[in-house]
N, C-alpha and C. Protein backbone atom coordinates (compact mmCIF):
# COMPACT_ATOMS: atom_id res chain seq x y z
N UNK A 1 12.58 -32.03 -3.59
CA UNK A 1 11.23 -31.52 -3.39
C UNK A 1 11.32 -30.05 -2.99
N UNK A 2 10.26 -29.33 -3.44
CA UNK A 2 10.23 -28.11 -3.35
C UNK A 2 10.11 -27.37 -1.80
N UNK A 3 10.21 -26.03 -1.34
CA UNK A 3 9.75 -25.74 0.21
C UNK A 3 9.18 -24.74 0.18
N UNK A 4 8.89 -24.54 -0.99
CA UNK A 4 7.81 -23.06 -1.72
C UNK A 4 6.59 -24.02 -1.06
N UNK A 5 5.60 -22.75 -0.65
CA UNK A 5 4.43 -23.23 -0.40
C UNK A 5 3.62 -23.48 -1.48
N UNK A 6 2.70 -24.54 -0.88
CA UNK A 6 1.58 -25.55 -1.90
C UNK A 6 1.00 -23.61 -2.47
N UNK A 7 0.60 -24.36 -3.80
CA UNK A 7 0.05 -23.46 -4.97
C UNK A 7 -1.65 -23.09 -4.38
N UNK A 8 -2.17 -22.08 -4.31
CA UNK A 8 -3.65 -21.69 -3.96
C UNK A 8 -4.39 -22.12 -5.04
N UNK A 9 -6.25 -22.51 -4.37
CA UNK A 9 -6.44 -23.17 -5.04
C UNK A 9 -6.48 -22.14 -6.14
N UNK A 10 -7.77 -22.57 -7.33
CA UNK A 10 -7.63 -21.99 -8.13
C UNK A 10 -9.23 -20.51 -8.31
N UNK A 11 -10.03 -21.03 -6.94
CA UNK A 11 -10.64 -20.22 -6.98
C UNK A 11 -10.14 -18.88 -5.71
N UNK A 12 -9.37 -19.56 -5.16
CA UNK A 12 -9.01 -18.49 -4.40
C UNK A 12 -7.70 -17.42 -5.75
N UNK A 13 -7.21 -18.38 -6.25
CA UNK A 13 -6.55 -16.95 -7.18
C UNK A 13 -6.96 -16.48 -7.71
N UNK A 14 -8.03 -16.73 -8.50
CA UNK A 14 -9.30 -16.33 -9.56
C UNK A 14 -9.91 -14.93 -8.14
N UNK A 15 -10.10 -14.95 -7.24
CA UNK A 15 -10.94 -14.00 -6.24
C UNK A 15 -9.76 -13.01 -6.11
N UNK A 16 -8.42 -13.39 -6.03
CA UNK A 16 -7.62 -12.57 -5.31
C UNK A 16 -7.01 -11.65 -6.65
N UNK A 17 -7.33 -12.18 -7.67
CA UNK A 17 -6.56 -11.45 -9.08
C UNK A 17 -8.24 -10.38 -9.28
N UNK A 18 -8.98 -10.82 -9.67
CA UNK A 18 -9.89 -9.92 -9.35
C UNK A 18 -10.05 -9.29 -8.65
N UNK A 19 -9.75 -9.48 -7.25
CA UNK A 19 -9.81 -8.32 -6.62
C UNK A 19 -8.52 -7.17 -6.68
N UNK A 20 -8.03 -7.72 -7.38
CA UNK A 20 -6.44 -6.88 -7.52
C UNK A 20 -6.93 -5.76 -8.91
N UNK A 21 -7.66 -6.26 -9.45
CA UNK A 21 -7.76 -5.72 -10.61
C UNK A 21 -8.87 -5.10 -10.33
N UNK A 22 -9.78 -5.22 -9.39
CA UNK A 22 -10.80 -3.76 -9.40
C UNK A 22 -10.34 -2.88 -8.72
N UNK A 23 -9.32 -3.36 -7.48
CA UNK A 23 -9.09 -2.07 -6.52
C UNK A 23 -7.83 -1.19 -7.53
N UNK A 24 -7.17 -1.80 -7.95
CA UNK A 24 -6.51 -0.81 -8.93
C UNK A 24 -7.43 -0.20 -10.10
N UNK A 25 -8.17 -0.68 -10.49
CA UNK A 25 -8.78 0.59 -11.86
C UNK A 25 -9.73 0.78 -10.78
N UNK A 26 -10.49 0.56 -9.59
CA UNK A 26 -10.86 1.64 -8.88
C UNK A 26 -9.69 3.05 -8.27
N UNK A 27 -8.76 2.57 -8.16
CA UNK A 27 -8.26 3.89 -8.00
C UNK A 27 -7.53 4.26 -9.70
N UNK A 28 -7.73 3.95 -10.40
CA UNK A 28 -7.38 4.70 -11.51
C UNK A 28 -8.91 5.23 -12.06
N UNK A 29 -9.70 5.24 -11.92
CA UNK A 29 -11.21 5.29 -11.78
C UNK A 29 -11.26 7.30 -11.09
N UNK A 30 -10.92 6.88 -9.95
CA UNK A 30 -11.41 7.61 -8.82
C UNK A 30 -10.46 8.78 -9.20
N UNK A 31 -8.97 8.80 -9.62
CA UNK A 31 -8.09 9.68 -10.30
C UNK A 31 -8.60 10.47 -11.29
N UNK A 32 -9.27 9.36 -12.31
CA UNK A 32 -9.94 10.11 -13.30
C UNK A 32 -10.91 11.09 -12.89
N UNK A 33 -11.88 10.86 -12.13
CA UNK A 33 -12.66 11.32 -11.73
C UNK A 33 -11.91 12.65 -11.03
N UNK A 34 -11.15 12.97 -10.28
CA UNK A 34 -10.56 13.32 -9.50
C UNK A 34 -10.16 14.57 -10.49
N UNK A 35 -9.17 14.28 -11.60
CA UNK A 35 -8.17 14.92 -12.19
C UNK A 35 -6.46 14.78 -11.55
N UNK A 36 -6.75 13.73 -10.51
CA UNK A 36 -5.34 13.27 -9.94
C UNK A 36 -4.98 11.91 -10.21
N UNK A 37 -3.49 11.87 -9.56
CA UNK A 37 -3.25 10.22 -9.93
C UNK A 37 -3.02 9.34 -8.73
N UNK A 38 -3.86 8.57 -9.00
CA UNK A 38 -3.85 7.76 -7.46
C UNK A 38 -3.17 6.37 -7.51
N UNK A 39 -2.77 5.86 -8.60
CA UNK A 39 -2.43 4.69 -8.86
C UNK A 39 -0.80 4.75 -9.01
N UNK A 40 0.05 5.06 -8.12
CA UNK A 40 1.01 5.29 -8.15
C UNK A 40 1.98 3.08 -7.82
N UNK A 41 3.25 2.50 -8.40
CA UNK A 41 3.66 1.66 -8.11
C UNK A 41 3.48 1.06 -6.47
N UNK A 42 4.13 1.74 -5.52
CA UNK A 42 3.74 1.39 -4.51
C UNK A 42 2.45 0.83 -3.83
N UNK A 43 1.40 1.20 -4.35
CA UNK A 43 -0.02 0.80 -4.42
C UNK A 43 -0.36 -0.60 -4.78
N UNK A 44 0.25 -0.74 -6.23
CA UNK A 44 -0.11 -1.95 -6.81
C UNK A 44 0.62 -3.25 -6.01
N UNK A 45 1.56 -3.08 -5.39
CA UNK A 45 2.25 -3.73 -4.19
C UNK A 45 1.28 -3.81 -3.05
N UNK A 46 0.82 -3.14 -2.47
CA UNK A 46 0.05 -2.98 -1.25
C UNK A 46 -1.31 -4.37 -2.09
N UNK A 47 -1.78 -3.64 -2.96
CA UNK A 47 -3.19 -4.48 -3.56
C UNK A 47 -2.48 -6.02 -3.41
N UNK A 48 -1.48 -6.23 -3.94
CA UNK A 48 -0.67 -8.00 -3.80
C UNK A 48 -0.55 -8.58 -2.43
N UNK A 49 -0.72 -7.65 -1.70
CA UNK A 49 -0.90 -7.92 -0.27
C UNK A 49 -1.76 -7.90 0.14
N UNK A 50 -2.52 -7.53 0.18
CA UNK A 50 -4.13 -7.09 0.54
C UNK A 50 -5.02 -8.49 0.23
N UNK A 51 -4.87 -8.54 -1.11
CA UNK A 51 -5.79 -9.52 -1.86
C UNK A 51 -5.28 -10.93 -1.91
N UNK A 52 -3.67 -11.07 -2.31
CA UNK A 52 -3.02 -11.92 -2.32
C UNK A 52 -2.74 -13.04 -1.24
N UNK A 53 -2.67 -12.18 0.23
CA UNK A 53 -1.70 -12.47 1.13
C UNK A 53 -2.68 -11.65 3.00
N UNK A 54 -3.95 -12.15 2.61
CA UNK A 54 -4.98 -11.05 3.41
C UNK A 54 -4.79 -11.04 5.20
N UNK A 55 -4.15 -12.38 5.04
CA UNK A 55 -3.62 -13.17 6.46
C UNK A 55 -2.78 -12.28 7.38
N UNK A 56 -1.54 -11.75 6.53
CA UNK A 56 -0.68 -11.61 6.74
C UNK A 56 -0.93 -10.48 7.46
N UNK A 57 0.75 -9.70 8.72
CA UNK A 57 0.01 -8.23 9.50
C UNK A 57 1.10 -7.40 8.21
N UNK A 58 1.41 -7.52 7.52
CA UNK A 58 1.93 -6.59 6.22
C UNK A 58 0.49 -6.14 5.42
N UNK A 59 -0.55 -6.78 5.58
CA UNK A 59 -1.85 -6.68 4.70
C UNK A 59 -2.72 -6.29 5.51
N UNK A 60 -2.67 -6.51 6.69
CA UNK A 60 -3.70 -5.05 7.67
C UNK A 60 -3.58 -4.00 7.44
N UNK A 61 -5.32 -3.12 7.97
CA UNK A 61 -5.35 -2.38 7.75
C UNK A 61 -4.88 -0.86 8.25
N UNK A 62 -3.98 -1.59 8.99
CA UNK A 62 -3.43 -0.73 10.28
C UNK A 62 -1.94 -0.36 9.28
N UNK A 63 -1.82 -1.35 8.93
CA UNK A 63 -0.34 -2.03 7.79
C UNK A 63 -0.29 -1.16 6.80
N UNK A 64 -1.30 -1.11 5.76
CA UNK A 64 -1.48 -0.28 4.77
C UNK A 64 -1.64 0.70 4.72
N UNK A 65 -2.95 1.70 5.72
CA UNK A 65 -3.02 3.05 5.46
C UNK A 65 -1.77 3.36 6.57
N UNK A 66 -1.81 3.55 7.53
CA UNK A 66 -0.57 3.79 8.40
C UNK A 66 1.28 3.30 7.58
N UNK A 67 1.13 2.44 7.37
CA UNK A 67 2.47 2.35 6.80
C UNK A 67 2.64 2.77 5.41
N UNK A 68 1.63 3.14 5.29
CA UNK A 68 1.77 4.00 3.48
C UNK A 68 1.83 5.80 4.20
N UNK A 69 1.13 6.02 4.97
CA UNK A 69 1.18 7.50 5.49
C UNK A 69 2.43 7.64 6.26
N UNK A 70 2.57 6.99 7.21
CA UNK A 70 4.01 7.05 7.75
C UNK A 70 5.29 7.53 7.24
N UNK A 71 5.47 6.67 6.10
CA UNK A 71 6.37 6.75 5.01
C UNK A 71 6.58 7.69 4.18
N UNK A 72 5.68 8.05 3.83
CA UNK A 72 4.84 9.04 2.69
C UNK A 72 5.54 10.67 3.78
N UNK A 73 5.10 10.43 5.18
CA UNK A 73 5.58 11.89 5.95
C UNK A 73 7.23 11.49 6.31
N UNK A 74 7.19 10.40 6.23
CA UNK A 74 8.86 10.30 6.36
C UNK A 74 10.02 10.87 4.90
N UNK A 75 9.49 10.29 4.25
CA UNK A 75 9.83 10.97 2.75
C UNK A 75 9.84 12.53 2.87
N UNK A 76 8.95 12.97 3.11
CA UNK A 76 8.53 14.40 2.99
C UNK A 76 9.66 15.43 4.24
N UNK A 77 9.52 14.91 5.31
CA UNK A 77 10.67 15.43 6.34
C UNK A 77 12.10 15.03 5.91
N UNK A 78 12.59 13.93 5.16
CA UNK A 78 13.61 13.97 4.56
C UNK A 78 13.74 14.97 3.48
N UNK A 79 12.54 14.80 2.68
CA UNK A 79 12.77 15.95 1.22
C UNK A 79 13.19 17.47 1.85
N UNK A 80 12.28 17.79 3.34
CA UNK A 80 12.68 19.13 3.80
C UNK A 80 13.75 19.20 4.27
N UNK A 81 14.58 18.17 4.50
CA UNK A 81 15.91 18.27 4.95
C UNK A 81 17.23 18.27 4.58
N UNK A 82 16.90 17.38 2.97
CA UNK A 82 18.12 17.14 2.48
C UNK A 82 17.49 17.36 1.05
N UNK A 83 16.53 17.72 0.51
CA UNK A 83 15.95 17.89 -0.67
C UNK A 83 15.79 16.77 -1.41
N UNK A 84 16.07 17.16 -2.70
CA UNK A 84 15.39 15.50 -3.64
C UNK A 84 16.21 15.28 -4.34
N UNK A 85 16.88 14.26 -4.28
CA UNK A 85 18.06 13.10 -4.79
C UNK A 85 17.75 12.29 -5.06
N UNK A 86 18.88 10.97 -5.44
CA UNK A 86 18.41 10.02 -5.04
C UNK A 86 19.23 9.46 -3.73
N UNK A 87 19.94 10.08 -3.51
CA UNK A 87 20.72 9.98 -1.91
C UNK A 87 19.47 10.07 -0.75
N UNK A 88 18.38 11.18 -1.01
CA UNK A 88 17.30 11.13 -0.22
C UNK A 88 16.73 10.39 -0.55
N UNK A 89 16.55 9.95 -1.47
CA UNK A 89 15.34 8.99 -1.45
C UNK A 89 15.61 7.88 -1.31
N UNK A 90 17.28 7.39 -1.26
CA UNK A 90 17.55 6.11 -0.36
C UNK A 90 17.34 6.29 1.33
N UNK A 91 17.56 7.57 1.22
CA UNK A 91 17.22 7.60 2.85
C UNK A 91 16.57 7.37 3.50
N UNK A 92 15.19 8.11 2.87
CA UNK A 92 13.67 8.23 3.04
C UNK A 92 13.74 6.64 2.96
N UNK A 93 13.71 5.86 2.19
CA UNK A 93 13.10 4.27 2.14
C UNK A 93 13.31 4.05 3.22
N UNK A 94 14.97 3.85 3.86
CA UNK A 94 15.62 3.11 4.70
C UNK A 94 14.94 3.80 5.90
N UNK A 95 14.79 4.98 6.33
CA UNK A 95 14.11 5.59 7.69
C UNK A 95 12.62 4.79 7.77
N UNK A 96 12.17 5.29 6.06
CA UNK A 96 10.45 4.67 6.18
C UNK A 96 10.06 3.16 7.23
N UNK A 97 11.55 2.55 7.20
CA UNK A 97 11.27 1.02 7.46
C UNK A 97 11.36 1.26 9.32
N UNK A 98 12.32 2.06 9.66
CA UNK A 98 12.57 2.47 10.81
C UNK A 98 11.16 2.67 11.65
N UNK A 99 10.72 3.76 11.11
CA UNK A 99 9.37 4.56 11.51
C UNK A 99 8.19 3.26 11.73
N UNK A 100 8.41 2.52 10.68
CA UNK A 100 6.73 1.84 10.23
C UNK A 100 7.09 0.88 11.48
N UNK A 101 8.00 0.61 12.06
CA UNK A 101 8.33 -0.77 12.95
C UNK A 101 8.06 -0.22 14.12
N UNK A 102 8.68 1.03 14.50
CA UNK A 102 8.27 1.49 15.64
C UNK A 102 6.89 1.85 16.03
N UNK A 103 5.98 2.17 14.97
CA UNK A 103 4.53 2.21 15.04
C UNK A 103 4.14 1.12 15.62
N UNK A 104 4.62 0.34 14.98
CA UNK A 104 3.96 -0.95 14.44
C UNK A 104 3.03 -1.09 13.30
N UNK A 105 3.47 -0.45 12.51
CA UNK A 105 2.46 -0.70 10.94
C UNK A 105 3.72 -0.80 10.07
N UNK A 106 4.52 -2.43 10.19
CA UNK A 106 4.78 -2.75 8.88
C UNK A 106 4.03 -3.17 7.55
N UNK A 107 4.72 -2.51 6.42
CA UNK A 107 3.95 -2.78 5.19
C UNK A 107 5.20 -2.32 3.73
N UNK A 108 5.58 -3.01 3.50
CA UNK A 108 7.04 -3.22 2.69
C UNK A 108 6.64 -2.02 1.57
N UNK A 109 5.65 -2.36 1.12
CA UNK A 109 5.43 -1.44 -0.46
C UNK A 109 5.65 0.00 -0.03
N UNK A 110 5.29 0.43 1.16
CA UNK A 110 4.55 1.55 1.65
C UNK A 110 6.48 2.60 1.92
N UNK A 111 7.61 1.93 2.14
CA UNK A 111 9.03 2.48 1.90
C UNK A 111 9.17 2.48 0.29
N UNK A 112 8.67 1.94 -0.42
CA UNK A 112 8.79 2.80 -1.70
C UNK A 112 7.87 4.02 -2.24
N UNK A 113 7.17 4.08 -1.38
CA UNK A 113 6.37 5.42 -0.91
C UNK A 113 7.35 6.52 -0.51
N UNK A 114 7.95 6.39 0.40
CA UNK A 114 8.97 7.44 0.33
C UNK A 114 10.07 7.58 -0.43
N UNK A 115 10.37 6.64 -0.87
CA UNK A 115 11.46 6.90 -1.99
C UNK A 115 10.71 7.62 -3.31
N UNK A 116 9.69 7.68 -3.43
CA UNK A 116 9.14 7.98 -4.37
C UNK A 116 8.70 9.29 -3.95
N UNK A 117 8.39 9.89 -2.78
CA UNK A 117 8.29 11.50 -1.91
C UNK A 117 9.83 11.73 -2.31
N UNK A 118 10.79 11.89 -1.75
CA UNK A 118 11.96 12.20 -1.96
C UNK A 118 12.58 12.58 -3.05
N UNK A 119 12.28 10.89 -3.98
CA UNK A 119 12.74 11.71 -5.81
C UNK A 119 11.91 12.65 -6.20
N UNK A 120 10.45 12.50 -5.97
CA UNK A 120 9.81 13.34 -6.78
C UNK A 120 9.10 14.49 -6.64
N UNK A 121 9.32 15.27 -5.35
CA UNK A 121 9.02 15.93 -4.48
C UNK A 121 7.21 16.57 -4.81
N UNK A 122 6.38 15.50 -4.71
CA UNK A 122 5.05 16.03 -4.63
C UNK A 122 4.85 17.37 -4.00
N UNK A 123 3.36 17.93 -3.94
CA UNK A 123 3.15 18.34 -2.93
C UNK A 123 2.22 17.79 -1.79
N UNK A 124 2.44 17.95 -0.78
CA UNK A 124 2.05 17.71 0.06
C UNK A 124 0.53 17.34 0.37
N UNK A 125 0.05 18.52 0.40
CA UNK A 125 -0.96 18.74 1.06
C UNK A 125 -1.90 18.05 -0.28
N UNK A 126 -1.33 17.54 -1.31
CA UNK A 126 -2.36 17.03 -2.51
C UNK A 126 -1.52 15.32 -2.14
N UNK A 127 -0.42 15.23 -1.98
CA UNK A 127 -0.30 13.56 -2.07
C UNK A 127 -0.70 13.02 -1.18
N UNK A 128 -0.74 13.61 0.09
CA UNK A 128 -0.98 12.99 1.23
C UNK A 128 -2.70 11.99 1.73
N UNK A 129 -3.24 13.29 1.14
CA UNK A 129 -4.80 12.99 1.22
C UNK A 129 -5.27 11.92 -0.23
N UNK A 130 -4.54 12.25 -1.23
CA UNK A 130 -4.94 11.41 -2.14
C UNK A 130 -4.40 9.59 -2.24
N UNK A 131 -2.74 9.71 -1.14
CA UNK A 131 -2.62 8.86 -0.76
C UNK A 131 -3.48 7.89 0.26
N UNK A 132 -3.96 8.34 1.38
CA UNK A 132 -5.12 7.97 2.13
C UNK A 132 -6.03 7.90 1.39
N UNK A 133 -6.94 8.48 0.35
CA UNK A 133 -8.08 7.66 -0.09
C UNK A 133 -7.33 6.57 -1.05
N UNK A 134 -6.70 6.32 -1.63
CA UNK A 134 -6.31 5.11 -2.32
C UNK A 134 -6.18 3.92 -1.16
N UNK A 135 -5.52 4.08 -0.52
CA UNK A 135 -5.29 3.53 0.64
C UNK A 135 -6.20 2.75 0.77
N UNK A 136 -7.18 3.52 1.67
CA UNK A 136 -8.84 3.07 2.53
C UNK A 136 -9.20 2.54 1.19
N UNK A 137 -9.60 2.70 -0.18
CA UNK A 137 -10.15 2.15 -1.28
C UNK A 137 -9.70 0.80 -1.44
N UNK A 138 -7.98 0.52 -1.70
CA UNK A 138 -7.49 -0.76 -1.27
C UNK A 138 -8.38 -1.43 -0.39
N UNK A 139 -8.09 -1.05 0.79
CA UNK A 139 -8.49 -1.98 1.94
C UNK A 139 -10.15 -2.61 1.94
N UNK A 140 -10.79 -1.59 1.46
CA UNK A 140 -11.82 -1.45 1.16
C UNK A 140 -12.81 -2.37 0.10
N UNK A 141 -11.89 -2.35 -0.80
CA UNK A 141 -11.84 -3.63 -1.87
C UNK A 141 -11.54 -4.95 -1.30
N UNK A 142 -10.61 -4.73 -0.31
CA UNK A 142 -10.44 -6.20 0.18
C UNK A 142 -11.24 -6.62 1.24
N UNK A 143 -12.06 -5.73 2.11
CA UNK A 143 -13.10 -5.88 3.02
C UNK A 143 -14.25 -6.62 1.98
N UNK A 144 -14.70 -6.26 0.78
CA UNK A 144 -15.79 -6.28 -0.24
C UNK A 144 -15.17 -7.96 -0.47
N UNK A 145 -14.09 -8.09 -0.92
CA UNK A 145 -13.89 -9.36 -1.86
C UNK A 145 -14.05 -9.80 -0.74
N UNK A 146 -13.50 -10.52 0.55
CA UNK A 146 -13.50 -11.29 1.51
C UNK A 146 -14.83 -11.44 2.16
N UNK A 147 -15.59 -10.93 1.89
CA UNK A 147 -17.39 -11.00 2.11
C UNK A 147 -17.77 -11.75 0.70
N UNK A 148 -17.17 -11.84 -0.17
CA UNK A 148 -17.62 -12.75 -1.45
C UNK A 148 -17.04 -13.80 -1.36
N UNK A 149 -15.95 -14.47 -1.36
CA UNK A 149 -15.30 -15.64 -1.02
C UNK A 149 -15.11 -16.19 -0.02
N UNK A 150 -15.41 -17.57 -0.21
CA UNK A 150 -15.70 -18.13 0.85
C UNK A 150 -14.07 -18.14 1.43
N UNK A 151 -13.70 -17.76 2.14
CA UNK A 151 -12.31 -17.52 2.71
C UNK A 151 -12.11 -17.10 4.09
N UNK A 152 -11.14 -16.63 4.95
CA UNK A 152 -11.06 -16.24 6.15
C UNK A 152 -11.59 -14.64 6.26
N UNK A 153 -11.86 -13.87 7.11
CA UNK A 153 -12.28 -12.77 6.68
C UNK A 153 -10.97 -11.59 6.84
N UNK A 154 -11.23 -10.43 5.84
CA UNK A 154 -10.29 -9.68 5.92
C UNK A 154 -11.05 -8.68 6.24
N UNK A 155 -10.16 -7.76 7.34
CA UNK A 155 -8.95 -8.30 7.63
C UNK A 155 -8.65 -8.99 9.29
N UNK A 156 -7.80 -9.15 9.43
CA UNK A 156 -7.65 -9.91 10.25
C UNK A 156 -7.61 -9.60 11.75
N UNK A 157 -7.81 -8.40 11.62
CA UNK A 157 -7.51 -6.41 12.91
C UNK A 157 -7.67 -5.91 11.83
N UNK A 158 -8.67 -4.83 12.68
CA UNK A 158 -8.68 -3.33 12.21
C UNK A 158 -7.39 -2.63 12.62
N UNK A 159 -6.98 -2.52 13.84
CA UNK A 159 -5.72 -1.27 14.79
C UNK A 159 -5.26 -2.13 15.26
């Protein structure tokens, strides 16, 4: 017998895939609009959490924008230190995890956030802020779906 947990029903996956799928083409939406790109991998991770998994403190909202920003400046103080590799940007991940624990805003997706500062050396003062509104939009989406389904409410804490 299996020790994977029982399968959700089928309207809760039906709510949680939908909601996965507006908060991402809302931020590919909002990019467009923008002329930036907001829908970066790490994101679409965060949304699987968010929507998927709303329970969880990896899917707070303390979790997501904080442990996506955290990371995101952890990346960036590595990139100023050791530049952009991929030696840094193993670094950056592995610190990202450091940082987000000591906050207390774990959120797993949000260290490939800095690995992704490190290789690809954004700038700053444009990823940072565009990272935070994707962010809040996520969460945001999942505040919206969890007022539509009949479910527990998300999220579970604000801070």
């Amino acid at each position: 017998m299996s020790k994977a947990p029982p399968r959700s029903s089928w309207n809760v996956i039906t709510a949680a895939t939908a909601a996965a799928v507006i908060g991402l083409v809302a931020l590919v939406a909002v990019g467009k609009a923008t002329g930036q790109v907001l829908l970066i991998p790490p994101l679409a991770a965060s949304a699987a959490l968010v929507y998927g998994a709303p329970a969880l403190p990896l899917a707070q909202p303390r979790s997501v924008v904080g442990g996506q920003l955290l990371s995101a400046v952890t990346g960036f103080v590595v990139l100023a230190v050791a530049g952009s590799s991929v030696w840094s940007a193993a670094v950056a991940g592995g610190l990202a995890l450091g940082v987000m624990m000591i906050a207390r805003t774990p959120h797993s997706p949000a260290a490939a956030t800095a690995v992704i500062v490190a290789a690809t050396a954004p700038d700053v003062l444009v990823f940072l802020p565009l990272l935070a509104l994707a962010s809040v939009i996520l969460v945001a989406v999942g505040v919206a779906a969890s007022r539509v389904k009949a479910q527990a409410a998300y999220p579970a804490y604000w801070w």
